[in-house]
PDB file of N, CA and C in Angstrom:
ATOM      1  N   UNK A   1     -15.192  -0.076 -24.979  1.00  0.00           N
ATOM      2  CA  UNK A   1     -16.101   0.064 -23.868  1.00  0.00           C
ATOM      3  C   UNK A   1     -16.642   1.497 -23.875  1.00  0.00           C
ATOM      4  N   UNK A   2     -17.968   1.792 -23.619  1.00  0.00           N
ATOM      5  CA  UNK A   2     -18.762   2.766 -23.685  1.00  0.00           C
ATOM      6  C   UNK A   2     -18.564   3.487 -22.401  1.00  0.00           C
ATOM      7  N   UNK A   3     -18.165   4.926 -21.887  1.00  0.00           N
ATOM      8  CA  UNK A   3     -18.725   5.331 -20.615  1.00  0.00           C
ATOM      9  C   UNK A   3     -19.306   6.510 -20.814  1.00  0.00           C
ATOM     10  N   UNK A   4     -20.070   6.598 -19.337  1.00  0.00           N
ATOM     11  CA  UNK A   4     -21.222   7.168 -19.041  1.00  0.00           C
ATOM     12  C   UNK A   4     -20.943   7.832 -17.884  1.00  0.00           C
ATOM     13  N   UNK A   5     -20.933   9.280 -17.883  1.00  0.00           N
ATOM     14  CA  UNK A   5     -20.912   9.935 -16.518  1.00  0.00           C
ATOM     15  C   UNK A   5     -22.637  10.485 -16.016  1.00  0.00           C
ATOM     16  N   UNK A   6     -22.883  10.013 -15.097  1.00  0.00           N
ATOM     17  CA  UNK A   6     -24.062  10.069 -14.223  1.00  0.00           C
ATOM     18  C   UNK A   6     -23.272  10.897 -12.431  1.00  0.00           C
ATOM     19  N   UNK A   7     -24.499  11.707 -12.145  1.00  0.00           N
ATOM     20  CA  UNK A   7     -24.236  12.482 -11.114  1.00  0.00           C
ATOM     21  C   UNK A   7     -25.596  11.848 -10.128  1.00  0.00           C
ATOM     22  N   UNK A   8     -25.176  10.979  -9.256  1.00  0.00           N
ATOM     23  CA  UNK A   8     -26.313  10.224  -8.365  1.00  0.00           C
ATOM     24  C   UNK A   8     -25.975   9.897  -7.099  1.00  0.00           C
ATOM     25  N   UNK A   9     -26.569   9.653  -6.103  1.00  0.00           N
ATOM     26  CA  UNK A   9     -26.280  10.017  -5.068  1.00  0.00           C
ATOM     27  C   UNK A   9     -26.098   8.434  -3.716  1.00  0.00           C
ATOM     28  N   UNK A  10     -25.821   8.403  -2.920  1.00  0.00           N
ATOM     29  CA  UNK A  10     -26.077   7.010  -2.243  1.00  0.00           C
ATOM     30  C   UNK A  10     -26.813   7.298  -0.883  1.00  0.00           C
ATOM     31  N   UNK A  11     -28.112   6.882  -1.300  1.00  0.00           N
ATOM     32  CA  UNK A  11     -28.975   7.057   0.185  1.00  0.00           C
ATOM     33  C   UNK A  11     -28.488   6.423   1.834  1.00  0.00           C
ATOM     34  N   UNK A  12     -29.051   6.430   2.745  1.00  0.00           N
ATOM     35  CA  UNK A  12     -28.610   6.114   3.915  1.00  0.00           C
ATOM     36  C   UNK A  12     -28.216   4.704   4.160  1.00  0.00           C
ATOM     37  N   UNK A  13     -28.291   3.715   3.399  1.00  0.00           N
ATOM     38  CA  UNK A  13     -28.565   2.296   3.927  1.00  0.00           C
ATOM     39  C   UNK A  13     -27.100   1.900   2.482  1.00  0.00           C
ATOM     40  N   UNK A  14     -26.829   2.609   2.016  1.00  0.00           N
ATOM     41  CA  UNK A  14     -25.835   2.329   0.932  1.00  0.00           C
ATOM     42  C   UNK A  14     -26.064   1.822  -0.387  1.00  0.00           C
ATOM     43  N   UNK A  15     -27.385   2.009  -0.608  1.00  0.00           N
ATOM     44  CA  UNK A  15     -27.860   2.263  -1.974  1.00  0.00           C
ATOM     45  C   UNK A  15     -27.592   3.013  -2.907  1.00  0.00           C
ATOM     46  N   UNK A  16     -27.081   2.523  -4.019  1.00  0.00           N
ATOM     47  CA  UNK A  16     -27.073   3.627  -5.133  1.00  0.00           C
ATOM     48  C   UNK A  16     -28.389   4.275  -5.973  1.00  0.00           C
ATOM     49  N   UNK A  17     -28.553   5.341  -5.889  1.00  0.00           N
ATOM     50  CA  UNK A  17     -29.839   5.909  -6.706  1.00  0.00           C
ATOM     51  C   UNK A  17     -29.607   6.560  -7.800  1.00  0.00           C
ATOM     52  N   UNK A  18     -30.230   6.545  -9.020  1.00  0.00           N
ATOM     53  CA  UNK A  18     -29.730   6.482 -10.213  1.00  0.00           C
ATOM     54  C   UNK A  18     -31.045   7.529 -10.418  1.00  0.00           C
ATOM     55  N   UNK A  19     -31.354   9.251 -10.356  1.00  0.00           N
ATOM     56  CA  UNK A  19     -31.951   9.972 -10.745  1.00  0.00           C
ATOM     57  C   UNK A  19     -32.311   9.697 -12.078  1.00  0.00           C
ATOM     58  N   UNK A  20     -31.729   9.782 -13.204  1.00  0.00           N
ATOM     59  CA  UNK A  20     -31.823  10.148 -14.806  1.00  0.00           C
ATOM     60  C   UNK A  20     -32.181   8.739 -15.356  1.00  0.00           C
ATOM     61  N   UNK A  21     -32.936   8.405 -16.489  1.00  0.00           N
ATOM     62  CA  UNK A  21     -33.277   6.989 -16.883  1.00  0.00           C
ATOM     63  C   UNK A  21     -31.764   6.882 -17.748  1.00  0.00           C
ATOM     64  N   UNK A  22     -31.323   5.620 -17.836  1.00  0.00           N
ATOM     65  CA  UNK A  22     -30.670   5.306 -18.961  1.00  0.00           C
ATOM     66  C   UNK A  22     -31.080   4.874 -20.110  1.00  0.00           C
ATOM     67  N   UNK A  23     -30.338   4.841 -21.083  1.00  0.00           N
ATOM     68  CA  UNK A  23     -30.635   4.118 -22.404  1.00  0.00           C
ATOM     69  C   UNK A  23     -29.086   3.084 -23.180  1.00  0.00           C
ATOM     70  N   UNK A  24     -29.010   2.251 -22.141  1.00  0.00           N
ATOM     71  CA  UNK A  24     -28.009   1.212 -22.478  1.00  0.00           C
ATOM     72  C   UNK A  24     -28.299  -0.168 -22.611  1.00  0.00           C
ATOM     73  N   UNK A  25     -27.629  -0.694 -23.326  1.00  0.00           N
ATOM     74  CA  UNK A  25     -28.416  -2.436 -23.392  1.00  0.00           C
ATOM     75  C   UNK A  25     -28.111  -2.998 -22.349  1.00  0.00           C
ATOM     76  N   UNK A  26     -28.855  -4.143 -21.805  1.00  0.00           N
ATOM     77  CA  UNK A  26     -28.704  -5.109 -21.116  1.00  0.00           C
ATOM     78  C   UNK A  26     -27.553  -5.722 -20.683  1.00  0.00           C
ATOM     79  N   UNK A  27     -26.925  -6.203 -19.605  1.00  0.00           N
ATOM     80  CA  UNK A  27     -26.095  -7.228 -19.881  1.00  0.00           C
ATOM     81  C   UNK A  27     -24.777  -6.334 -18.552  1.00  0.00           C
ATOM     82  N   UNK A  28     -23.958  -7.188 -18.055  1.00  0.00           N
ATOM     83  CA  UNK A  28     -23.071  -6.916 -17.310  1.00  0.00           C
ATOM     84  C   UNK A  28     -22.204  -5.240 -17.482  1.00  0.00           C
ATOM     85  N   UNK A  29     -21.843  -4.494 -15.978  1.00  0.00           N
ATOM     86  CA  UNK A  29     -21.795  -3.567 -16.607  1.00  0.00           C
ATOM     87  C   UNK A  29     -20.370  -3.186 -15.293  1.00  0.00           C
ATOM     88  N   UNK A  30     -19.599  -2.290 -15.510  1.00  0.00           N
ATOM     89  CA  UNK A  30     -18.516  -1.489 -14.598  1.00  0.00           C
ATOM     90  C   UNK A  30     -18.988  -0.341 -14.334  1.00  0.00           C
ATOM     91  N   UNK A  31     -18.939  -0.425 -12.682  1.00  0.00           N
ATOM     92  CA  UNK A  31     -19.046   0.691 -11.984  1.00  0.00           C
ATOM     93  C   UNK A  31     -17.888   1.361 -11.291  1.00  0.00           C
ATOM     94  N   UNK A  32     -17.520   2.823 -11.534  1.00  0.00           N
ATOM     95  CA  UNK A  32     -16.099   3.143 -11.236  1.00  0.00           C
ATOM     96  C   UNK A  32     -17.244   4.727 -10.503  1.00  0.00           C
ATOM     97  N   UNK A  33     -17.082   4.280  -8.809  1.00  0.00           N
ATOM     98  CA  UNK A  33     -17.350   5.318  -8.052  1.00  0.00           C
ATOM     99  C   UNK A  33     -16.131   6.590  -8.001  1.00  0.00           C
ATOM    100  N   UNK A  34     -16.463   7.687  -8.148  1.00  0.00           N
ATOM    101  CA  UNK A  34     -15.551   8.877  -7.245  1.00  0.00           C
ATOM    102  C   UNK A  34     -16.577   9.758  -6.900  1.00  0.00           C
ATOM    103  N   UNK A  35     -16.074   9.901  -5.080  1.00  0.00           N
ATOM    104  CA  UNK A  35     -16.977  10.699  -4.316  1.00  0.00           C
ATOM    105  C   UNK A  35     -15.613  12.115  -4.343  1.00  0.00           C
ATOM    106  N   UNK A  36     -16.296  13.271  -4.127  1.00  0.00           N
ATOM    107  CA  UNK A  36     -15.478  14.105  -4.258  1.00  0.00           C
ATOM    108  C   UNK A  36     -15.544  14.488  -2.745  1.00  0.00           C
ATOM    109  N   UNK A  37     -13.524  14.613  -2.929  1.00  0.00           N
ATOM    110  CA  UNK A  37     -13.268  14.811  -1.204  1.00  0.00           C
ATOM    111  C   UNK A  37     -13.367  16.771  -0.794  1.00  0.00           C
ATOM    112  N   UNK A  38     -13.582  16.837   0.460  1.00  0.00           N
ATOM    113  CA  UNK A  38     -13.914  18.316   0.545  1.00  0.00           C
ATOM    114  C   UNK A  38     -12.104  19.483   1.116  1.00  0.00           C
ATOM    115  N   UNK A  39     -11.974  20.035   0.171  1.00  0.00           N
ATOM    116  CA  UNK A  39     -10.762  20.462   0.288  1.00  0.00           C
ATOM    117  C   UNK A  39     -10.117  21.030   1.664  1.00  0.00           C
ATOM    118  N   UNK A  40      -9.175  20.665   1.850  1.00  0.00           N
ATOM    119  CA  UNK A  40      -8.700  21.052   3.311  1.00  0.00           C
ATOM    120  C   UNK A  40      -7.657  22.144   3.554  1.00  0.00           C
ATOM    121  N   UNK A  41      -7.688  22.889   1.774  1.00  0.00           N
ATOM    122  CA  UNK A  41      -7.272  24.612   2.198  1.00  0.00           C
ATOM    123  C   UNK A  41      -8.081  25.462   2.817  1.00  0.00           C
ATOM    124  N   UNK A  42      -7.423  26.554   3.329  1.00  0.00           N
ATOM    125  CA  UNK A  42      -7.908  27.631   3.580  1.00  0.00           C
ATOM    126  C   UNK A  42      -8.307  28.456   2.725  1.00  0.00           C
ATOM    127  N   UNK A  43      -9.513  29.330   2.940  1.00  0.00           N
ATOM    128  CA  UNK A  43      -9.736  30.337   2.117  1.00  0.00           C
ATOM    129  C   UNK A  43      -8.720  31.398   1.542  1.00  0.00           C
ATOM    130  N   UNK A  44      -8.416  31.735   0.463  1.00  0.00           N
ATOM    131  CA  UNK A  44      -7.091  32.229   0.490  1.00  0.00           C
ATOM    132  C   UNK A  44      -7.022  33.690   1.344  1.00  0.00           C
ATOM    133  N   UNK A  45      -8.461  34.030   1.255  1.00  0.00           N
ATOM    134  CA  UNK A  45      -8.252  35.443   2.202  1.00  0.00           C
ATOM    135  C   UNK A  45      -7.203  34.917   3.537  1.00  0.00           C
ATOM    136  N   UNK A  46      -7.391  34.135   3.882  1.00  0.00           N
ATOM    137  CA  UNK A  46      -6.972  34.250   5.707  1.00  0.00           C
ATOM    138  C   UNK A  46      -5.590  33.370   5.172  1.00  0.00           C
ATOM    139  N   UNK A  47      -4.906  33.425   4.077  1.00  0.00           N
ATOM    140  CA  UNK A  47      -3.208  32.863   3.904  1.00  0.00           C
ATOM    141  C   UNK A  47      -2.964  34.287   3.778  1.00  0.00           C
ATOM    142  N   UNK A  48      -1.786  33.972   5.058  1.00  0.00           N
ATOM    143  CA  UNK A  48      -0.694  34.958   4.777  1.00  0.00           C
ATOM    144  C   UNK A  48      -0.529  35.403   3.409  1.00  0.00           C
ATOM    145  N   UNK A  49       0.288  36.814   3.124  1.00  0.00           N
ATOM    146  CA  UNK A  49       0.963  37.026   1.545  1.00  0.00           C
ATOM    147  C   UNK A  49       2.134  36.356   1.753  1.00  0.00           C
ATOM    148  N   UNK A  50       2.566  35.799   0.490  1.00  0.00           N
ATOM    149  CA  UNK A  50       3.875  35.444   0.594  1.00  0.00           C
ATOM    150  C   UNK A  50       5.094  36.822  -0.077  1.00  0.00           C
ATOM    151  N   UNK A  51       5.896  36.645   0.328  1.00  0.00           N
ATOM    152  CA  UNK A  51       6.935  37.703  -0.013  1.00  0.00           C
ATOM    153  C   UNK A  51       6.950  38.001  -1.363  1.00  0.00           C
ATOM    154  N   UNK A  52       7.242  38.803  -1.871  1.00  0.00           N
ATOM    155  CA  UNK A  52       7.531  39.195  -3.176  1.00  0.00           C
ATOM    156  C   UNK A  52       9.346  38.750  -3.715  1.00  0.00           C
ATOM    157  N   UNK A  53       9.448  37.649  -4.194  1.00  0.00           N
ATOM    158  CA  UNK A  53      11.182  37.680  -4.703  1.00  0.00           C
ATOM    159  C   UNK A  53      11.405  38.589  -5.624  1.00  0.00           C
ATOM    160  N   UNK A  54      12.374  39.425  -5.965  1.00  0.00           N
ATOM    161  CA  UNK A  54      13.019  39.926  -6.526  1.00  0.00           C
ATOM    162  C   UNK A  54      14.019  39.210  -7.925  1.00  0.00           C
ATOM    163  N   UNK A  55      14.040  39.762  -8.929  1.00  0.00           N
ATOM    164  CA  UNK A  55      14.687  39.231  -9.488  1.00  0.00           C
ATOM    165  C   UNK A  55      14.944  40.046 -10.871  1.00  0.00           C
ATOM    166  N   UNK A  56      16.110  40.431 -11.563  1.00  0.00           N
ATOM    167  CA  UNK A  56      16.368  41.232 -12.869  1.00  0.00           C
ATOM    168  C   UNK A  56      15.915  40.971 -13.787  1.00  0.00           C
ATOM    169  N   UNK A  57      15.792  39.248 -14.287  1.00  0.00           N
ATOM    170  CA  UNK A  57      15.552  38.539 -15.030  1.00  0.00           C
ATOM    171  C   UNK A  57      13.785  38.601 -15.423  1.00  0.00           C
ATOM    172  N   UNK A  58      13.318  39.791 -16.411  1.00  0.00           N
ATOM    173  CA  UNK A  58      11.551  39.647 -16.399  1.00  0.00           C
ATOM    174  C   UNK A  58      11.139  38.145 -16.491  1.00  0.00           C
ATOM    175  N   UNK A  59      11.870  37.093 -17.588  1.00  0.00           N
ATOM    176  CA  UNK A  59      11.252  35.823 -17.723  1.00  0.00           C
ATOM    177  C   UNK A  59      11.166  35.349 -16.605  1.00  0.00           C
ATOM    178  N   UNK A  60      11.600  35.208 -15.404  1.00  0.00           N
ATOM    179  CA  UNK A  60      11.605  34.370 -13.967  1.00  0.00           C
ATOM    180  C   UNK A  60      10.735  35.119 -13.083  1.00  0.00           C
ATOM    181  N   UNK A  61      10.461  36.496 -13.666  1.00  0.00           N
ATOM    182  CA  UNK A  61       9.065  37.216 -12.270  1.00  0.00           C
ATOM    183  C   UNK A  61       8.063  36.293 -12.457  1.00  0.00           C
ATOM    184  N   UNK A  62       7.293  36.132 -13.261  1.00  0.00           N
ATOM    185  CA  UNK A  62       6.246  34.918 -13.128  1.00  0.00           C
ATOM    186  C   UNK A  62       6.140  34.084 -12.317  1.00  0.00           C
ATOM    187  N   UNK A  63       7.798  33.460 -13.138  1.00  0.00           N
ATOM    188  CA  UNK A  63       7.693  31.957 -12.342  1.00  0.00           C
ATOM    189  C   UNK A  63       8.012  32.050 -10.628  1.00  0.00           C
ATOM    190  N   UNK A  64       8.877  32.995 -10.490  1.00  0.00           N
ATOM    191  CA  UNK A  64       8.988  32.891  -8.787  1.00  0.00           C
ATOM    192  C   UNK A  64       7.477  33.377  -8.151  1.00  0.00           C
ATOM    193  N   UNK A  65       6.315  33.752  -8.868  1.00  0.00           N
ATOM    194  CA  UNK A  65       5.452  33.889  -8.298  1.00  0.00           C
ATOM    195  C   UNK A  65       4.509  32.856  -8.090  1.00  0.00           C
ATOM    196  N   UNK A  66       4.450  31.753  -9.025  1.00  0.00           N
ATOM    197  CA  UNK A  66       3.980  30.401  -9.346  1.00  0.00           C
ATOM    198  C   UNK A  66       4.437  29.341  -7.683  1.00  0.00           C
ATOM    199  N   UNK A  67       6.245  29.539  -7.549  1.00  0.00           N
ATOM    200  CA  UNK A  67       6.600  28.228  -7.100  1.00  0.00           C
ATOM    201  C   UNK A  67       7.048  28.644  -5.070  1.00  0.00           C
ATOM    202  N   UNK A  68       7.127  28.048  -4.499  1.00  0.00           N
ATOM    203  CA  UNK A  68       7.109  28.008  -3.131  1.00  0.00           C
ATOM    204  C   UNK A  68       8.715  28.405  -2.969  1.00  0.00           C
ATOM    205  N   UNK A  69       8.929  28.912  -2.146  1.00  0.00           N
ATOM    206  CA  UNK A  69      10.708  28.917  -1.447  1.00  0.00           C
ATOM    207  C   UNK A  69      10.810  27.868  -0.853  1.00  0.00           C
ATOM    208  N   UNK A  70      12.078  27.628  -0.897  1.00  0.00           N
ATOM    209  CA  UNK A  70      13.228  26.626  -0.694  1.00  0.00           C
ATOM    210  C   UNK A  70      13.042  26.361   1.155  1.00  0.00           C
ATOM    211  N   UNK A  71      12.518  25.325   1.534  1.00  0.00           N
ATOM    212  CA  UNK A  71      12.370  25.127   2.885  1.00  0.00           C
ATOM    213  C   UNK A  71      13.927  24.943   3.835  1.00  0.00           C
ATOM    214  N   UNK A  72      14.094  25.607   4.866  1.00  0.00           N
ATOM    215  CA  UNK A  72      15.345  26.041   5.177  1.00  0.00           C
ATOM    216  C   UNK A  72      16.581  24.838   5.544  1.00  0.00           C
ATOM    217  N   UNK A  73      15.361  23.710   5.295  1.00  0.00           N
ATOM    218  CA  UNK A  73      16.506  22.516   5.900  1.00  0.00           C
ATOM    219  C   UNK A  73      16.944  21.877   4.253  1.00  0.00           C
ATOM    220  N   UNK A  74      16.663  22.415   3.145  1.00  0.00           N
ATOM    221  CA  UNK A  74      16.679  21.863   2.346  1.00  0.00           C
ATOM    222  C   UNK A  74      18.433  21.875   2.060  1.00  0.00           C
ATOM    223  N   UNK A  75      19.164  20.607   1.590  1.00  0.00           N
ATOM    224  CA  UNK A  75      20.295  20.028   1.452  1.00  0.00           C
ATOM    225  C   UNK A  75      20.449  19.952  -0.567  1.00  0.00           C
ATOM    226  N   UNK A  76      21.119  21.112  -0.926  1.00  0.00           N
ATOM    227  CA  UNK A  76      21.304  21.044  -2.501  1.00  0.00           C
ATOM    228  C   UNK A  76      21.976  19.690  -2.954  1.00  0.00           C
ATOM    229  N   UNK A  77      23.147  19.129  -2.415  1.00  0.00           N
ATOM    230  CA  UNK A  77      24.010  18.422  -2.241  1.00  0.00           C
ATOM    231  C   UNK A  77      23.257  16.854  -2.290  1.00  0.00           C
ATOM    232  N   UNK A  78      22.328  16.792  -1.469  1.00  0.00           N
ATOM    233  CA  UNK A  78      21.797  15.561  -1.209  1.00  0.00           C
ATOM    234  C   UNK A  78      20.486  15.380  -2.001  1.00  0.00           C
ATOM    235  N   UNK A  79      20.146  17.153  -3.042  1.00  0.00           N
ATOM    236  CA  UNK A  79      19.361  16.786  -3.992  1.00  0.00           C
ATOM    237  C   UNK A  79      19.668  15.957  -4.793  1.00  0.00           C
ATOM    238  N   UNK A  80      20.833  16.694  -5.026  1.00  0.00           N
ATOM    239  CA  UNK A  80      21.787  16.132  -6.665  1.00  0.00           C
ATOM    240  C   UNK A  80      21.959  14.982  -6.641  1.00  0.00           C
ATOM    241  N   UNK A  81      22.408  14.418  -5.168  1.00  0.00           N
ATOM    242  CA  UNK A  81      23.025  12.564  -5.359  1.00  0.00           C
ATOM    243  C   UNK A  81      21.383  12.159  -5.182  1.00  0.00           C
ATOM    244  N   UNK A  82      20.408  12.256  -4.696  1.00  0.00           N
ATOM    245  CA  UNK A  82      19.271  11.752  -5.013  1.00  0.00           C
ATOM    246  C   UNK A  82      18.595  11.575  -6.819  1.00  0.00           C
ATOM    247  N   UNK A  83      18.698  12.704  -7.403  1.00  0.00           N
ATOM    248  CA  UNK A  83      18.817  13.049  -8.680  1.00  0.00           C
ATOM    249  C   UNK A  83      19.287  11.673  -9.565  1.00  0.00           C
ATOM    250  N   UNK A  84      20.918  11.683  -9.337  1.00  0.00           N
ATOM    251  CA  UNK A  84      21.711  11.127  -9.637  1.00  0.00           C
ATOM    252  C   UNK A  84      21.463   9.918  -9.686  1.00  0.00           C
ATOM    253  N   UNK A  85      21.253   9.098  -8.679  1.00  0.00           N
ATOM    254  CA  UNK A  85      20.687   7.940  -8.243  1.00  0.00           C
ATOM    255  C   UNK A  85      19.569   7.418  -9.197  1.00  0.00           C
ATOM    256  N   UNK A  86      18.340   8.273  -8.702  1.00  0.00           N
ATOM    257  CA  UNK A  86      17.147   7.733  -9.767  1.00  0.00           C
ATOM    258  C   UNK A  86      17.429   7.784 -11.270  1.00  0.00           C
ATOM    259  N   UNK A  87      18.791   8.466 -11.745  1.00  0.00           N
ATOM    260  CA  UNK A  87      18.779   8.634 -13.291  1.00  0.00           C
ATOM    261  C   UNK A  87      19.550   7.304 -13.602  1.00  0.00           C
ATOM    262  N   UNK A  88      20.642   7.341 -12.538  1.00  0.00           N
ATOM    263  CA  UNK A  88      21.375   5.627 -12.914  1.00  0.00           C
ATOM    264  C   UNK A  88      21.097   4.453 -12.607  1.00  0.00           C
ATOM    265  N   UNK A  89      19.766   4.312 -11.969  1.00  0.00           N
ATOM    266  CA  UNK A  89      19.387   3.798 -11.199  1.00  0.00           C
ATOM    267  C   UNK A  89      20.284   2.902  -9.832  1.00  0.00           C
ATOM    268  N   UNK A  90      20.586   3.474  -9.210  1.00  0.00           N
ATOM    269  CA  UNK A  90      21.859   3.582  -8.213  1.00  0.00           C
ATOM    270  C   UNK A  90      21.092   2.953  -7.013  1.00  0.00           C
TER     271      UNK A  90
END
């Protein structure tokens, strides 16, 4: 199967409008819409900084700058048997 990305728009009444001519043959065809959704972050200016972690280890400064902290209700214990579970299927 052949695809084709086209950037076109849907007028008021729910028409599709097809700006650009094509050049495809005839005959039955699949249409796979994605409208793009409008992001619901904040500008990063107005996010807080997040803390700086500390750490001896140079290979892990990166990464603790990449990944989020540990939310305070978080249960290590009830990671692991969750873990556990999906690997044995339990």
């Amino acid at each position: 199967m052949q695809a084709y990305k086209l950037n076109t728009t849907i007028d008021e009444s729910g028409h599709l409008i097809i700006d650009e001519p094509l050049n495809i043959a005839p005959g039955k065809v699949e249409v796979i819409i994605l409208q793009p959704v409008p992001s619901l972050e904040t500008p990063t200016e107005s996010q807080p900084e997040k803390p700086k972690r500390q750490t001896k280890i140079k290979a892990l400064q990166g990464w603790f700058e990449k990944t989020q902290p540990t939310p305070s209700d978080f249960d290590p214990d009830q990671a692991r048997w969750e873990a556990l579970k999906e690997k044995h299927n339990l």
